[in-house]
Protein backbone atom coordinates (compact mmCIF):
# COMPACT_ATOMS: atom_id res chain seq x y z
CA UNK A 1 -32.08 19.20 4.32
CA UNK A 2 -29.19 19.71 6.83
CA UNK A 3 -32.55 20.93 9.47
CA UNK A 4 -34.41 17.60 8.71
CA UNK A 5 -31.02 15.57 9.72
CA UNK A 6 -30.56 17.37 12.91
CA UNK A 7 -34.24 17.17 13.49
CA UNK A 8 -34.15 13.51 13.11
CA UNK A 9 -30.95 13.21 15.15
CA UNK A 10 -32.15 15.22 18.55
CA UNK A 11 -35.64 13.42 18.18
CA UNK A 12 -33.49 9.54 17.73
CA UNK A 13 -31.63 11.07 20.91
CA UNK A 14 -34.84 12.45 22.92
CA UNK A 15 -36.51 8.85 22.36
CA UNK A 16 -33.67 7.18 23.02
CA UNK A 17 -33.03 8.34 26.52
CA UNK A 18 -36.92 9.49 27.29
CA UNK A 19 -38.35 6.95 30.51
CA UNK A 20 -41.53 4.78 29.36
CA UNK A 21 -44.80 4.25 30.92
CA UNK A 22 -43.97 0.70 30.70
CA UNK A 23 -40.16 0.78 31.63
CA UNK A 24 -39.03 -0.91 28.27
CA UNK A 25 -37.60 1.42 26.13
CA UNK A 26 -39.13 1.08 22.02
CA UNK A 27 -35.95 -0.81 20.15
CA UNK A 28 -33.43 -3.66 21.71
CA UNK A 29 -30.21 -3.12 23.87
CA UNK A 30 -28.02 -1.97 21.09
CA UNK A 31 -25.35 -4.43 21.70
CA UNK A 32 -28.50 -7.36 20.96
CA UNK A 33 -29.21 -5.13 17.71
CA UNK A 34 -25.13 -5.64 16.69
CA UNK A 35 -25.29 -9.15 17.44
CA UNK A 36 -28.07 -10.25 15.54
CA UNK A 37 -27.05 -7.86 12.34
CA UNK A 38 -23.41 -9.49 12.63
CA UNK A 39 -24.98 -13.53 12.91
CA UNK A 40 -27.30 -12.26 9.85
CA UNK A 41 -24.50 -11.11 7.66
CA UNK A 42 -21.93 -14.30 8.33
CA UNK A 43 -24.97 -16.25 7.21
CA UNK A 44 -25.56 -14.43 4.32
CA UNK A 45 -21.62 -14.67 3.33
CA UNK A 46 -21.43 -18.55 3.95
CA UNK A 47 -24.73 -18.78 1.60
CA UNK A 48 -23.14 -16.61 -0.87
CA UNK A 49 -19.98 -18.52 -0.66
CA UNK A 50 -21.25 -21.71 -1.27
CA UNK A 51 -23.05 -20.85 -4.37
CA UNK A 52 -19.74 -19.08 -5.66
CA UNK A 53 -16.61 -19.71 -4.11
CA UNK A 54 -14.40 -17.87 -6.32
CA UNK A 55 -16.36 -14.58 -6.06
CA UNK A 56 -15.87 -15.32 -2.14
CA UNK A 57 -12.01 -15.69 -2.24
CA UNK A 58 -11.80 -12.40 -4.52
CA UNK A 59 -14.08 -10.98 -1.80
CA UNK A 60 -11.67 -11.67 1.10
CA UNK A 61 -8.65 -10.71 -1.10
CA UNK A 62 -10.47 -7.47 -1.54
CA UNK A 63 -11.18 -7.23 2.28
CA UNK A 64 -7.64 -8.08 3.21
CA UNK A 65 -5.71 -5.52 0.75
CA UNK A 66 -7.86 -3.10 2.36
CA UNK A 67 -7.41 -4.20 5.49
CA UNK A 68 -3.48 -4.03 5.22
CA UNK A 69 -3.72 -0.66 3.26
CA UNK A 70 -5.83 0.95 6.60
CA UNK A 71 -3.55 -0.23 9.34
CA UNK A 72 -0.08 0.92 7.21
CA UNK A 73 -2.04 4.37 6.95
CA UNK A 74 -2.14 4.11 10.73
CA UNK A 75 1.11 3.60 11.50
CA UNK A 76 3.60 6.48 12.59
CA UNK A 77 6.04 7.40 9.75
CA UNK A 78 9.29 5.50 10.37
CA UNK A 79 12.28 7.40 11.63
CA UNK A 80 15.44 7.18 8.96
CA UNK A 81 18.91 6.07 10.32
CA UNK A 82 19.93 10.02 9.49
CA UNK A 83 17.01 11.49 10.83
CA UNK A 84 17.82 14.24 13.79
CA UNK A 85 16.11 14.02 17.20
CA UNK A 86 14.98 17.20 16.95
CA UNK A 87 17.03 18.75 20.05
């Protein structure tokens, strides 16, 4: 299996960077991919959030705890008023 994914991944990589006959490469500018996936899925969330607006709001409560719970996990452990400087 793990030969198939590396197959896959130096072939995505070899078409990716390979010159065409035509000078266009085969898929979009990546950053025009991102765009249109990110206009497609705030659609799709204001659809789904007018048809059920309490399933939205527990959504974004969801998205925020875990929002809140990533960046503290980020953050550098704080120093205690007796902590040495390490000198």
């Amino acid at each position: 299996m793990m030969f198939l994914l590396r197959c896959a991944f130096w072939l995505g990589l070899t078409f990716a960077l390979m010159d065409w006959p035509d000078g266009a490469p085969p898929a979009p500018d990546p950053q025009t991919l991102a765009r249109q996936a990110a206009q497609i899925a705030a659609q799709e969330i204001a659809t789904r959030c007018a048809a059920s607006p309490l399933a939205c709001l527990e959504g974004a409560r969801k998205i925020e705890d875990f929002r809140k719970s990533a960046s503290d996990s980020q953050k550098p452990p704080e120093r205690t008023a007796g902590a040495r400087s390490g000198n």
